[in-house]
PDB file of N, CA and C in Angstrom:
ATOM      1  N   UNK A   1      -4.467   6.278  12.517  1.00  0.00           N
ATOM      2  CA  UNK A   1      -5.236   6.597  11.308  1.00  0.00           C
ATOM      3  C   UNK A   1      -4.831   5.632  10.203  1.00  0.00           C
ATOM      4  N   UNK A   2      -5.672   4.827   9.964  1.00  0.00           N
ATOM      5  CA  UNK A   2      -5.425   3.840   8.645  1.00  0.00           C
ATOM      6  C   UNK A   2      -5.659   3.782   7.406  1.00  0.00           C
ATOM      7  N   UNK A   3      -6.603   5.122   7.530  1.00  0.00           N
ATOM      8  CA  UNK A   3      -7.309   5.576   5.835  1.00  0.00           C
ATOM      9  C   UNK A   3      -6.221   5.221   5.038  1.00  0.00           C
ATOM     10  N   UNK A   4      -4.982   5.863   4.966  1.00  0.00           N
ATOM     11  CA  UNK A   4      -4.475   5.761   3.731  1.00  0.00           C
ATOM     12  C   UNK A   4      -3.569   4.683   3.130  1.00  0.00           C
ATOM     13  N   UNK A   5      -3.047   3.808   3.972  1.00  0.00           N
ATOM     14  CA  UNK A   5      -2.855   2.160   4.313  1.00  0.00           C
ATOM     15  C   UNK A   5      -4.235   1.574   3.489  1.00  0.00           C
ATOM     16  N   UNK A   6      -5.412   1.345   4.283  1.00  0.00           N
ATOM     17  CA  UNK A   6      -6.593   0.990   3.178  1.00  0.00           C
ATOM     18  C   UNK A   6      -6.942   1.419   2.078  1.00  0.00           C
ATOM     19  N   UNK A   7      -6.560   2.983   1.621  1.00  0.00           N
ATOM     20  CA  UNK A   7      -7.089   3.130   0.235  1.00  0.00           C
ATOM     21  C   UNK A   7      -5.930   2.788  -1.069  1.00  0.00           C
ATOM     22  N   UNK A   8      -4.713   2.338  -0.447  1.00  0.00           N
ATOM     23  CA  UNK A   8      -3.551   1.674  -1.215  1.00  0.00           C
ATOM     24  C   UNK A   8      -4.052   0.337  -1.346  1.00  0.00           C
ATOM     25  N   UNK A   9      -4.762  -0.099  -0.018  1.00  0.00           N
ATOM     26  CA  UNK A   9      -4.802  -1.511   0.240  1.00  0.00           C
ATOM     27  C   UNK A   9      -6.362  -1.902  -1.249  1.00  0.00           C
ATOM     28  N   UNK A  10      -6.669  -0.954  -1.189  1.00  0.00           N
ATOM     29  CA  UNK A  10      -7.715  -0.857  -2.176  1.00  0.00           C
ATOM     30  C   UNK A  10      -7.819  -0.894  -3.289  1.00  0.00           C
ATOM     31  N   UNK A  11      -6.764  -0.117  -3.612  1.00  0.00           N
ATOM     32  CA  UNK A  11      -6.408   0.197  -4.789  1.00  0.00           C
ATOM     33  C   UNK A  11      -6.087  -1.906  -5.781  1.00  0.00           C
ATOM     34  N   UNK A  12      -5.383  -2.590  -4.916  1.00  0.00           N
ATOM     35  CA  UNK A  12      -4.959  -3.777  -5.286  1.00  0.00           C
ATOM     36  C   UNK A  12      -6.278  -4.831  -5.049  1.00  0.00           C
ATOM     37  N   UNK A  13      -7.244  -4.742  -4.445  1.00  0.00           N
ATOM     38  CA  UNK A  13      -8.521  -4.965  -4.213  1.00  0.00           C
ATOM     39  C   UNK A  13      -8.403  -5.546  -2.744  1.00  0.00           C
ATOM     40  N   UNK A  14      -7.315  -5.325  -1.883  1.00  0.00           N
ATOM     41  CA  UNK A  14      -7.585  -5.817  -0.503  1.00  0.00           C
ATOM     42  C   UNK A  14      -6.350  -6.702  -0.076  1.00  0.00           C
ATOM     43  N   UNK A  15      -6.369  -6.906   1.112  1.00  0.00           N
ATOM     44  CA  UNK A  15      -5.272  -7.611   1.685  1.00  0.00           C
ATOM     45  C   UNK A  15      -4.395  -8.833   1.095  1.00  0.00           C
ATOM     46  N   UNK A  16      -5.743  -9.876   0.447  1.00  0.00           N
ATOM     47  CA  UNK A  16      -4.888 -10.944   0.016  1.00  0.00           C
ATOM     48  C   UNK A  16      -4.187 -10.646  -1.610  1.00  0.00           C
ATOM     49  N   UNK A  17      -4.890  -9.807  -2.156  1.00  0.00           N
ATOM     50  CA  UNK A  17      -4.750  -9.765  -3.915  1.00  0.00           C
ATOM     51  C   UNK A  17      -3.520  -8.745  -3.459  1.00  0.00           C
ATOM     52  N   UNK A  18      -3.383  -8.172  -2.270  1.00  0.00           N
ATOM     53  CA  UNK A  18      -2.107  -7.283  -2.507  1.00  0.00           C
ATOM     54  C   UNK A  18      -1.048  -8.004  -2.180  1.00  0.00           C
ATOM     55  N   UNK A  19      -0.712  -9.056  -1.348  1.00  0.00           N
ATOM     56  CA  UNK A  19      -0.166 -10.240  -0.624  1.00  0.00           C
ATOM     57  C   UNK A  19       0.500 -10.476  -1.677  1.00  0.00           C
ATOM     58  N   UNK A  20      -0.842 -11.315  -2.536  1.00  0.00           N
ATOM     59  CA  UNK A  20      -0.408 -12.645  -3.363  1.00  0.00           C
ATOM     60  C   UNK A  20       0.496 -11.597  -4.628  1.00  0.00           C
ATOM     61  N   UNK A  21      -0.145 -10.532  -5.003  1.00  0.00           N
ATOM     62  CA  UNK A  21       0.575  -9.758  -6.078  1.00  0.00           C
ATOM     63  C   UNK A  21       1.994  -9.363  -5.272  1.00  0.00           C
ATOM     64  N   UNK A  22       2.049  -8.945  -4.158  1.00  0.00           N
ATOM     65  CA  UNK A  22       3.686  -8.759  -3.745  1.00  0.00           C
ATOM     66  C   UNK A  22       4.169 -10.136  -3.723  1.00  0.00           C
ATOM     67  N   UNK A  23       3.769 -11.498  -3.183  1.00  0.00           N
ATOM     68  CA  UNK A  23       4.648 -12.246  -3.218  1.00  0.00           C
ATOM     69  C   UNK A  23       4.985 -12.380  -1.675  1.00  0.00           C
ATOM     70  N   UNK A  24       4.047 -12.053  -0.717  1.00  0.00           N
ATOM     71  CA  UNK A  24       4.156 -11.653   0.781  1.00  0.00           C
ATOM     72  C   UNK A  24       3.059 -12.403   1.573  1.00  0.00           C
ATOM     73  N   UNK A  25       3.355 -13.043   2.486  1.00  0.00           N
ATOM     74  CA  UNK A  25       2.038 -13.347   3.460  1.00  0.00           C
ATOM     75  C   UNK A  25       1.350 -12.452   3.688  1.00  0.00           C
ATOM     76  N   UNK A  26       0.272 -13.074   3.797  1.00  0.00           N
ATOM     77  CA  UNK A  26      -1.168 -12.180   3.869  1.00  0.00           C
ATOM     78  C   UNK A  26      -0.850 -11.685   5.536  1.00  0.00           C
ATOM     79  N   UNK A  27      -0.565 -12.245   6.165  1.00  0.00           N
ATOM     80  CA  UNK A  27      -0.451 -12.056   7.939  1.00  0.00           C
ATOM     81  C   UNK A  27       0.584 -10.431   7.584  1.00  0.00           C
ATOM     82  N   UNK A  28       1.980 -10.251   6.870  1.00  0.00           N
ATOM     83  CA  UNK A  28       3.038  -9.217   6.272  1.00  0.00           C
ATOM     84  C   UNK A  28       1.988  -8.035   6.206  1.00  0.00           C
ATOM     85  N   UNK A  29       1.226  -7.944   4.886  1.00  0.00           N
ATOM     86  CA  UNK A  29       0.471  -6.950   4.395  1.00  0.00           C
ATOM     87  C   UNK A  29      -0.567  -6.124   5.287  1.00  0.00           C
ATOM     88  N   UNK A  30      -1.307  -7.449   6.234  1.00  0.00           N
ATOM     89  CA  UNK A  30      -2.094  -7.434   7.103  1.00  0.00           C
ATOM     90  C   UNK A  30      -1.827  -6.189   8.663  1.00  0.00           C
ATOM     91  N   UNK A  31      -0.416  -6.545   8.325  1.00  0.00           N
ATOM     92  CA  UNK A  31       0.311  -6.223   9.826  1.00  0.00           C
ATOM     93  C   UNK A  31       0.131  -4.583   9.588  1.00  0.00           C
ATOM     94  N   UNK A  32       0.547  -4.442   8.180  1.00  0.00           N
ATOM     95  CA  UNK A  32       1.039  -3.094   7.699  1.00  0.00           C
ATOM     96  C   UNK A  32      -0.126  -2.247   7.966  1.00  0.00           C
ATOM     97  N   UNK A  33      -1.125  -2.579   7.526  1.00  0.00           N
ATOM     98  CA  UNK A  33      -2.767  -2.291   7.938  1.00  0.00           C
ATOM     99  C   UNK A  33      -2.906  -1.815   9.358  1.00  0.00           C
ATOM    100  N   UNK A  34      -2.246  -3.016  10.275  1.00  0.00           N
ATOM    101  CA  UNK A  34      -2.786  -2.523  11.721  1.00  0.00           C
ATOM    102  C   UNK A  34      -1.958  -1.404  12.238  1.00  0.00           C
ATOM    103  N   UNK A  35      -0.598  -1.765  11.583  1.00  0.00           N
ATOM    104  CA  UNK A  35      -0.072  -0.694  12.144  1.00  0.00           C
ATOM    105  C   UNK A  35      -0.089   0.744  11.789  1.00  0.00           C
ATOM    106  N   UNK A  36      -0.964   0.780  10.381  1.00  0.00           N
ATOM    107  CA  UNK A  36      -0.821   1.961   9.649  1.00  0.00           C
ATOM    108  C   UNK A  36       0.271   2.550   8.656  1.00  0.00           C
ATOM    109  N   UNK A  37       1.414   1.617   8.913  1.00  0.00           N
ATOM    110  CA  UNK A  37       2.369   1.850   8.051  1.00  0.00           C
ATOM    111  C   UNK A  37       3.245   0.764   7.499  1.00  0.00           C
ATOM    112  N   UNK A  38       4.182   1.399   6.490  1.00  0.00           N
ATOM    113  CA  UNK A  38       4.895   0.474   5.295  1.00  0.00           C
ATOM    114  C   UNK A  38       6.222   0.280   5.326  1.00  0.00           C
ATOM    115  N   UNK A  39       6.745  -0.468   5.574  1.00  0.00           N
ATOM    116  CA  UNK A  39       8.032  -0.621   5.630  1.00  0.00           C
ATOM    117  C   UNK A  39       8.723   0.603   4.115  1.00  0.00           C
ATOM    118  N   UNK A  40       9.864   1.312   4.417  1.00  0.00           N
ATOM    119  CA  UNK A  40      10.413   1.578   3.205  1.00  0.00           C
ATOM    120  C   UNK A  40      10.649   1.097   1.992  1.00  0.00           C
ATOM    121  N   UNK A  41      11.522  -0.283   2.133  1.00  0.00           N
ATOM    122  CA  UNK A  41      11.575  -1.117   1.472  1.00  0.00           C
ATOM    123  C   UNK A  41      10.149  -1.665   0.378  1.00  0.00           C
ATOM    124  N   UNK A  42       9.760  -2.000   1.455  1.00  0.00           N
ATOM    125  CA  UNK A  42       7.914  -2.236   0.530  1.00  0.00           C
ATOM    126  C   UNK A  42       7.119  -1.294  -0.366  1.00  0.00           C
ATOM    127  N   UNK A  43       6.990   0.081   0.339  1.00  0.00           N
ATOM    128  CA  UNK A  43       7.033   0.939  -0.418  1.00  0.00           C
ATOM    129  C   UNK A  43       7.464   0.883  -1.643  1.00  0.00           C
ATOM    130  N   UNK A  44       8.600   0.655  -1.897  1.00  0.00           N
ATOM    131  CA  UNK A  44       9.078   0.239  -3.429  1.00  0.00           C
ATOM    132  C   UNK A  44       8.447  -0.540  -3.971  1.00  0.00           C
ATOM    133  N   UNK A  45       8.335  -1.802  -3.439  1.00  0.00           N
ATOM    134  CA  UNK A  45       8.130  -2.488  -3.831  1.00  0.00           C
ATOM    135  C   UNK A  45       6.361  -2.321  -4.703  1.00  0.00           C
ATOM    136  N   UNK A  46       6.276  -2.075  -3.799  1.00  0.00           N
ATOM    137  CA  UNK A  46       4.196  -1.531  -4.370  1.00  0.00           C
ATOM    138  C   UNK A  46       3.863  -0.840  -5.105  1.00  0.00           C
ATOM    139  N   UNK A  47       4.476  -0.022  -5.121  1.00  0.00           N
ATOM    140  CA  UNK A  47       4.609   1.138  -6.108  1.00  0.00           C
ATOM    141  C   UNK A  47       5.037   0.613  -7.396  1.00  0.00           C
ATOM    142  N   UNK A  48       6.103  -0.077  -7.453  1.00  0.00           N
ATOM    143  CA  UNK A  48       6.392  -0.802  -8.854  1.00  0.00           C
ATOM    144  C   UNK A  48       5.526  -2.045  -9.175  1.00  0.00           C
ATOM    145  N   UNK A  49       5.138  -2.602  -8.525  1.00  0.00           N
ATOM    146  CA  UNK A  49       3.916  -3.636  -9.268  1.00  0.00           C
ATOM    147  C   UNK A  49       2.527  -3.088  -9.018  1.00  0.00           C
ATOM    148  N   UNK A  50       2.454  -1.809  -8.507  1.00  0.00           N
ATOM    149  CA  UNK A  50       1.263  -0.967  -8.932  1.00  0.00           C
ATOM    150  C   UNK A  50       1.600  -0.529 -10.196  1.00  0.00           C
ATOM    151  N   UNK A  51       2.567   0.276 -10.543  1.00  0.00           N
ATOM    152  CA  UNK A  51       3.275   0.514 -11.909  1.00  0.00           C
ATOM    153  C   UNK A  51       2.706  -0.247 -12.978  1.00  0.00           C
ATOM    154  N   UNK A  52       3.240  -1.649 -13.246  1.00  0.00           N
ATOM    155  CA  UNK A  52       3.325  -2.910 -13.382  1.00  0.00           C
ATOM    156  C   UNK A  52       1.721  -3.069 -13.669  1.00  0.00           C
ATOM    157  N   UNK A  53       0.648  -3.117 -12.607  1.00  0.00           N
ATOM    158  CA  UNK A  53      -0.660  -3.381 -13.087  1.00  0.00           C
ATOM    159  C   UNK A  53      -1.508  -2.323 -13.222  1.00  0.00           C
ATOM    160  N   UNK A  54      -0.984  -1.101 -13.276  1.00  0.00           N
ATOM    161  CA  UNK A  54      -1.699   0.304 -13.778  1.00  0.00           C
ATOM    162  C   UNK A  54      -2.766   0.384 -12.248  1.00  0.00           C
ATOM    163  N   UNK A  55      -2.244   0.564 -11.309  1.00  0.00           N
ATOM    164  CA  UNK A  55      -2.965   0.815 -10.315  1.00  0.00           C
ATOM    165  C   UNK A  55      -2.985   2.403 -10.006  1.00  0.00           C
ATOM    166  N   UNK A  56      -2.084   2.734 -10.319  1.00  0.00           N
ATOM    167  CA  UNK A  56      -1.845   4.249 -10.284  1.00  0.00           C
ATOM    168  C   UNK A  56      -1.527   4.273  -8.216  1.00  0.00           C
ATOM    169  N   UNK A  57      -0.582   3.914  -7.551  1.00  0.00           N
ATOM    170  CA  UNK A  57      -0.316   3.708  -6.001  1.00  0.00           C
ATOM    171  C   UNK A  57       1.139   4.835  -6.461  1.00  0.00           C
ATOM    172  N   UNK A  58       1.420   5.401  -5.862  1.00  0.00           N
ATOM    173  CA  UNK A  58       2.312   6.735  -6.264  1.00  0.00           C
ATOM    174  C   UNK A  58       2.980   6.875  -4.636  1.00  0.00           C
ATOM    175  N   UNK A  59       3.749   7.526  -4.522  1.00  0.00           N
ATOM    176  CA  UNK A  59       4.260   7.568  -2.734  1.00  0.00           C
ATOM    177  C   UNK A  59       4.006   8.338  -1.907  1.00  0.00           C
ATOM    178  N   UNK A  60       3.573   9.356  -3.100  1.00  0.00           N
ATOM    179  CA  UNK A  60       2.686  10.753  -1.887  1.00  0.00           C
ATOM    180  C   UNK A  60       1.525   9.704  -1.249  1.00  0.00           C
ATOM    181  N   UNK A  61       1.386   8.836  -1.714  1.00  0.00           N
ATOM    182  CA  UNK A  61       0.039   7.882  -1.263  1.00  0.00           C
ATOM    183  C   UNK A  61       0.245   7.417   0.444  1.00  0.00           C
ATOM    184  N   UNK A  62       1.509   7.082   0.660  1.00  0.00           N
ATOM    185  CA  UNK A  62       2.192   6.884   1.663  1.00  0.00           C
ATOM    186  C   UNK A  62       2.144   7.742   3.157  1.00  0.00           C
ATOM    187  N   UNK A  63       1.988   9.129   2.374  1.00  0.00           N
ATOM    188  CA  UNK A  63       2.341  10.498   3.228  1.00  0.00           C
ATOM    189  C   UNK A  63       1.142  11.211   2.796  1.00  0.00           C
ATOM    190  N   UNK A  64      -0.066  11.163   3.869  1.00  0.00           N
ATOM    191  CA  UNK A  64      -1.072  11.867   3.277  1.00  0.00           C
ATOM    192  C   UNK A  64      -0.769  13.101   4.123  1.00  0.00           C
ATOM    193  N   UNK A  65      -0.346  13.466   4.999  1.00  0.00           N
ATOM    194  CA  UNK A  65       0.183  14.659   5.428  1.00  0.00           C
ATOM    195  C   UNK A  65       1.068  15.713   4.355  1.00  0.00           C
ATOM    196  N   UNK A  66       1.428  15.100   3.557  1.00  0.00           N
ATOM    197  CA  UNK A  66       2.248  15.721   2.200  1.00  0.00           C
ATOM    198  C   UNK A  66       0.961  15.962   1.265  1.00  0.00           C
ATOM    199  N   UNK A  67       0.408  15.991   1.388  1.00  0.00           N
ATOM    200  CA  UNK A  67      -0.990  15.994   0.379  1.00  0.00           C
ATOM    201  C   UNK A  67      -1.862  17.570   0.295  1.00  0.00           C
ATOM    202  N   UNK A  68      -1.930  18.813  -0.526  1.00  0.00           N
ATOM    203  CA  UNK A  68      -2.630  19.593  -0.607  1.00  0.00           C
ATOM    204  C   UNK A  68      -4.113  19.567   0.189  1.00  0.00           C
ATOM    205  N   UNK A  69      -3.901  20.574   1.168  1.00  0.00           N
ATOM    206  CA  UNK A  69      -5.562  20.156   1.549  1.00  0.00           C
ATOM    207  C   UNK A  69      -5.603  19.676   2.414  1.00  0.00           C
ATOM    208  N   UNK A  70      -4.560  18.491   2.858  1.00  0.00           N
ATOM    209  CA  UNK A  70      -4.628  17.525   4.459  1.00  0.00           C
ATOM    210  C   UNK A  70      -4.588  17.922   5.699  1.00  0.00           C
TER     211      UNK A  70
END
């Protein structure tokens, strides 16, 4: 299930603008996509330059199973 990988990935407008804003190969970000998930580490990382550009990417974002309703 990748929904929620893409709607983060969205949030930054897509694979490369999230890349180039982490500072990460596009192939890195890309991977995260196929596999559906985020390294821990990265996690941080996204979250604070979502912070950073008012994206509003939060970590329950991460864990949609933690999510009211899911």
């Amino acid at each position: 299930h990748m929904g929620h990988i893409s709607q983060i990935l969205e949030k930054f407008g897509g694979v490369r603008p999230m890349a180039a804003a982490l500072g990460k190969p596009k192939s890195t970000v890309h991977s995260w996509l196929v596999r559906g998930s985020v390294p821990d580490d990265a996690k941080a990382e996204i979250i604070a330059k979502s912070d950073e550009l008012g994206f509003g990417v939060e970590l329950a974002d991460f864990y949609p199973s933690l999510r009211p309703g899911s």
